[in-house]
C-alpha atoms as a PDB file:
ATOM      1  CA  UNK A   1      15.023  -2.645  11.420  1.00  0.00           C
ATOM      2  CA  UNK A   2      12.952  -0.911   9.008  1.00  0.00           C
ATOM      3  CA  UNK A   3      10.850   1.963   9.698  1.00  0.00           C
ATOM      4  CA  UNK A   4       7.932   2.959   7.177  1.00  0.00           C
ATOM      5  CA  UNK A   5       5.992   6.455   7.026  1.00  0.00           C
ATOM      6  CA  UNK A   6       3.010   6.355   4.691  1.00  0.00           C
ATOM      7  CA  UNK A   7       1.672   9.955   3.128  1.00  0.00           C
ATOM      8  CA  UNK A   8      -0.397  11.024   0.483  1.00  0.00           C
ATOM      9  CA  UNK A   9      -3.953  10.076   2.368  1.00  0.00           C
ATOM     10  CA  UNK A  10      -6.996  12.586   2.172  1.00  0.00           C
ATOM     11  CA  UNK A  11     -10.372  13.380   1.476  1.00  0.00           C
ATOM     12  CA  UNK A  12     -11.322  12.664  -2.302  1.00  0.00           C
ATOM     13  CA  UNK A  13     -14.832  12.388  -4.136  1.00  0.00           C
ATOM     14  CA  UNK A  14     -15.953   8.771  -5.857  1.00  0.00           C
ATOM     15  CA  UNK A  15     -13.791   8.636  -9.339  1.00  0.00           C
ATOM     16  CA  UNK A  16     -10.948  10.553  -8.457  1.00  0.00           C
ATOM     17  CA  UNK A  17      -7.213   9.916  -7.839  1.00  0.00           C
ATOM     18  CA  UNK A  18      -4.807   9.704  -4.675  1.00  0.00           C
ATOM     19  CA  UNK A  19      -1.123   8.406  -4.644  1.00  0.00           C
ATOM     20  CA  UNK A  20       0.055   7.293  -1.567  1.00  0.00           C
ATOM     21  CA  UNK A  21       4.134   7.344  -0.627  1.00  0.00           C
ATOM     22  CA  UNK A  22       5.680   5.073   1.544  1.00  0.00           C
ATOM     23  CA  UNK A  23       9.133   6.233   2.551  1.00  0.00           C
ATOM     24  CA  UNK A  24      11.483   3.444   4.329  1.00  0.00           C
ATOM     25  CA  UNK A  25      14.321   4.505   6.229  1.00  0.00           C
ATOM     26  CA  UNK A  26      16.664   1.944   8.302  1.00  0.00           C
ATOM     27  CA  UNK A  27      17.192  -0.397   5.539  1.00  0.00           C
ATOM     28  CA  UNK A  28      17.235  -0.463   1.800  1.00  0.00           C
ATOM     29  CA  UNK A  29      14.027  -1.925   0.847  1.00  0.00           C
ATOM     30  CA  UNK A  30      15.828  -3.795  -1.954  1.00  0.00           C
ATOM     31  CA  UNK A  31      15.844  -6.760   0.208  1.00  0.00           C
ATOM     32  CA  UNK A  32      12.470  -6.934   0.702  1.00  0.00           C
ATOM     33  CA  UNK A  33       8.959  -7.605  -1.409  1.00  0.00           C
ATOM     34  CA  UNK A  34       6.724  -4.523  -0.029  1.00  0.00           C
ATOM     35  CA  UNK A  35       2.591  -4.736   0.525  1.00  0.00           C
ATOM     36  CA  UNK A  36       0.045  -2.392   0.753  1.00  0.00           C
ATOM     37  CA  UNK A  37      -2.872  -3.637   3.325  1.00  0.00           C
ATOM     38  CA  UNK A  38      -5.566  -1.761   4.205  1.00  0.00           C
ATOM     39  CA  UNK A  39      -8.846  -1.438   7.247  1.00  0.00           C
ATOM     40  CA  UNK A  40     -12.371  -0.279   7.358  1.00  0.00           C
ATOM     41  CA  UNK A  41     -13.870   0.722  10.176  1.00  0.00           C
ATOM     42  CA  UNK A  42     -14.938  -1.639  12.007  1.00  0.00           C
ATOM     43  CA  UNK A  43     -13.055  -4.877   9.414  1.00  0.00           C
ATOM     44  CA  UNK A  44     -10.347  -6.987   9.764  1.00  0.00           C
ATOM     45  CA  UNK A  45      -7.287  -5.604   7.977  1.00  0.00           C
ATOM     46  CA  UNK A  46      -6.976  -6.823   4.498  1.00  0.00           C
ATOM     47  CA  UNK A  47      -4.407  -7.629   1.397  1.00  0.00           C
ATOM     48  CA  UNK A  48      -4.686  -4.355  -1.525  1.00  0.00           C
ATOM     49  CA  UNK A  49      -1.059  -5.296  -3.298  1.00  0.00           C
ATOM     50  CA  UNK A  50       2.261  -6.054  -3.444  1.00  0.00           C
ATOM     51  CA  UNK A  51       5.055  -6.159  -5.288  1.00  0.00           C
ATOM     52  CA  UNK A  52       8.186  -8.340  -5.442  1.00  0.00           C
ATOM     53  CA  UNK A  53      11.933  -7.172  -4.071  1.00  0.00           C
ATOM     54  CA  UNK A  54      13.194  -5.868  -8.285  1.00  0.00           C
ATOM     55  CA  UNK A  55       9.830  -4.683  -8.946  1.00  0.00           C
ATOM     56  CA  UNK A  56       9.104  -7.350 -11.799  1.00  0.00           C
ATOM     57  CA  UNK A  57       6.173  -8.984 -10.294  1.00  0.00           C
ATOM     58  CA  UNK A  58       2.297  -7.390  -9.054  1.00  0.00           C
ATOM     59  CA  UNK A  59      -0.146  -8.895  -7.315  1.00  0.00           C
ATOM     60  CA  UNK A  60      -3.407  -7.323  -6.121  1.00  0.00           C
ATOM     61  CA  UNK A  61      -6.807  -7.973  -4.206  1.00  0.00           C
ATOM     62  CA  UNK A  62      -9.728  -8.410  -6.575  1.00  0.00           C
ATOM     63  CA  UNK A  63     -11.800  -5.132  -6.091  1.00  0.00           C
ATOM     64  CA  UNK A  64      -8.797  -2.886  -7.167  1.00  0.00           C
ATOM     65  CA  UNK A  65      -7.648  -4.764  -9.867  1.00  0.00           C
ATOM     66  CA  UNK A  66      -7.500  -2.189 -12.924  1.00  0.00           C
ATOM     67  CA  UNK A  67      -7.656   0.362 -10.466  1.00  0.00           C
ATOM     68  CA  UNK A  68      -4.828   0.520  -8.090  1.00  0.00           C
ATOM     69  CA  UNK A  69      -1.156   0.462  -9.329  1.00  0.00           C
ATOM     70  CA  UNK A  70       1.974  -0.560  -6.788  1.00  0.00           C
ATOM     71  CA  UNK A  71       5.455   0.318  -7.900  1.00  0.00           C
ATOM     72  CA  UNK A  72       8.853   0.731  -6.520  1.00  0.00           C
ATOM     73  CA  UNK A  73      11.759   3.261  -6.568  1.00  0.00           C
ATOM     74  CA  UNK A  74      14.697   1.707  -4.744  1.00  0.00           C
ATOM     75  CA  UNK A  75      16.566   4.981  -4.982  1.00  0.00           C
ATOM     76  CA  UNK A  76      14.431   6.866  -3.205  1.00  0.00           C
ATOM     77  CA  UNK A  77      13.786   3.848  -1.277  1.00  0.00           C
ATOM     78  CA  UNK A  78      10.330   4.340  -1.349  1.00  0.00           C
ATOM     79  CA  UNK A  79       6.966   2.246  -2.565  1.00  0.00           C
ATOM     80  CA  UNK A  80       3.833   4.044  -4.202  1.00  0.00           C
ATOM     81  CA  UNK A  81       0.585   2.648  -4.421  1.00  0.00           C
ATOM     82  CA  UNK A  82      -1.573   4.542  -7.310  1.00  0.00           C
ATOM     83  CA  UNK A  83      -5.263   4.586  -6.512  1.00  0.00           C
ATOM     84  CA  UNK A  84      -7.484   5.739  -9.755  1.00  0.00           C
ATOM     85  CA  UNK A  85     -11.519   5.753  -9.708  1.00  0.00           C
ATOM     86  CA  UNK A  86     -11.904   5.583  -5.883  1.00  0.00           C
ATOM     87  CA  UNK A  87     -14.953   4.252  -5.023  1.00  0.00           C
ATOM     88  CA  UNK A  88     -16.214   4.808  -1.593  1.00  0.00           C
ATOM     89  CA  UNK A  89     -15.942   1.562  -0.176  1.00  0.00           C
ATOM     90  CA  UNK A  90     -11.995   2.312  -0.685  1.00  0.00           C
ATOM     91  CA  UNK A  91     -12.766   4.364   2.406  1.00  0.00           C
ATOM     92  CA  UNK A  92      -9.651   2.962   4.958  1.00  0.00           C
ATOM     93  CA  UNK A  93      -6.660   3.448   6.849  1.00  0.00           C
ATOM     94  CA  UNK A  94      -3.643   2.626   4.346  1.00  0.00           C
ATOM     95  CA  UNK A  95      -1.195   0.533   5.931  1.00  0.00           C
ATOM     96  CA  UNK A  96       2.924   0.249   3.849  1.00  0.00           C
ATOM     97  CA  UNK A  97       4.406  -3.200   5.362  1.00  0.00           C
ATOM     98  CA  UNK A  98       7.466  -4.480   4.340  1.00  0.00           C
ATOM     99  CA  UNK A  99       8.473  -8.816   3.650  1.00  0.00           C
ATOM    100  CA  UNK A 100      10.662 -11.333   2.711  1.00  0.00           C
ATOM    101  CA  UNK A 101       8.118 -12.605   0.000  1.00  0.00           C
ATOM    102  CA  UNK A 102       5.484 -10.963  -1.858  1.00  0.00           C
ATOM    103  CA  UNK A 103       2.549 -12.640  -0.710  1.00  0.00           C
ATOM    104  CA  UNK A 104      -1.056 -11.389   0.661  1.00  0.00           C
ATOM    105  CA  UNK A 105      -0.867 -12.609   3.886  1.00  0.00           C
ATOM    106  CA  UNK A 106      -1.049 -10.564   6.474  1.00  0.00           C
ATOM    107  CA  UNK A 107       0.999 -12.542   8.726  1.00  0.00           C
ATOM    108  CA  UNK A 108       4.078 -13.122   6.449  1.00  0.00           C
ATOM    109  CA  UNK A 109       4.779  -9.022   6.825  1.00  0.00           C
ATOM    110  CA  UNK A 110       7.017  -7.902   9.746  1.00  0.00           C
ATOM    111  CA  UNK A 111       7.419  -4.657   8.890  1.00  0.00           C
ATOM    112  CA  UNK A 112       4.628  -2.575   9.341  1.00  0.00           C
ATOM    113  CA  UNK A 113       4.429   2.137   8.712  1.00  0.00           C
ATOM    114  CA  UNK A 114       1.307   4.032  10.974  1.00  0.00           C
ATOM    115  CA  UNK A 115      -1.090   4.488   8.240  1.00  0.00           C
ATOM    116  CA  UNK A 116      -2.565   6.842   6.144  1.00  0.00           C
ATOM    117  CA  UNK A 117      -6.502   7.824   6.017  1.00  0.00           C
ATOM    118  CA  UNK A 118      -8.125   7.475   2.804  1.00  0.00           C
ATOM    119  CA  UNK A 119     -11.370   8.568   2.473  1.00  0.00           C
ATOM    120  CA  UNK A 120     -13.788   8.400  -0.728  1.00  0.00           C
ATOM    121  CA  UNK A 121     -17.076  10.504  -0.284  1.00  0.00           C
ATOM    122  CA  UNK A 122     -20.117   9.690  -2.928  1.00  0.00           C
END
């Protein structure tokens, strides 16, 4: 079992900064390719990025391309997702999820923190 805690979620104007932690405990994450997913109110959950179990390979949704930055740090087993020149359509819960693949779907993640609010006022 792996258990994920996201943190680093608040209240930011459009154009600024936030890094969000994700801190595993359980399990190494080593093993595993980690996401980051996130929901509007009132949308369906959705892909942001990932990143593959050593850290070599990125993937990331569209909008944030150029934007948003995922990295690793097995020692402190924890994943970060950088988040420069918020927009407010950014506004979301963050969601940390943990798989064997690094892939954008949804489905392939069985490991899955609480969330962290993000919100990105005009």
């Amino acid at each position: 079992q792996v258990q994920l805690v996201e943190s680093g979620g608040g209240l930011v104007q459009a154009g600024g900064s936030l890094m969000l932690s994700c801190v595993a405990s359980g399990r190494t994450i080593s093993g595993y390719a980690m996401g980051w997913f996130r929901q509007a109110p009132g949308k369906a959950r959705e892909f942001v990025a990932t990143i593959s179990r050593g850290g070599g390979s990125t993937w990331y949704e569209d909008s944030v391309k150029g934007r948003f930055t995922i990295s690793r740090d097995s020692a402190d087993n924890t994943v970060y997702l950088q988040m420069n020149s918020l927009k407010p359509e950014d506004t979301a819960v963050y969601y940390c999820a943990a798989s064997s693949i690094a892939v954008g779907e949804e489905r392939c993640y069985g490991y899955w923190g609480q969330g962290t609010q993000v919100t990105v006022s005009s």
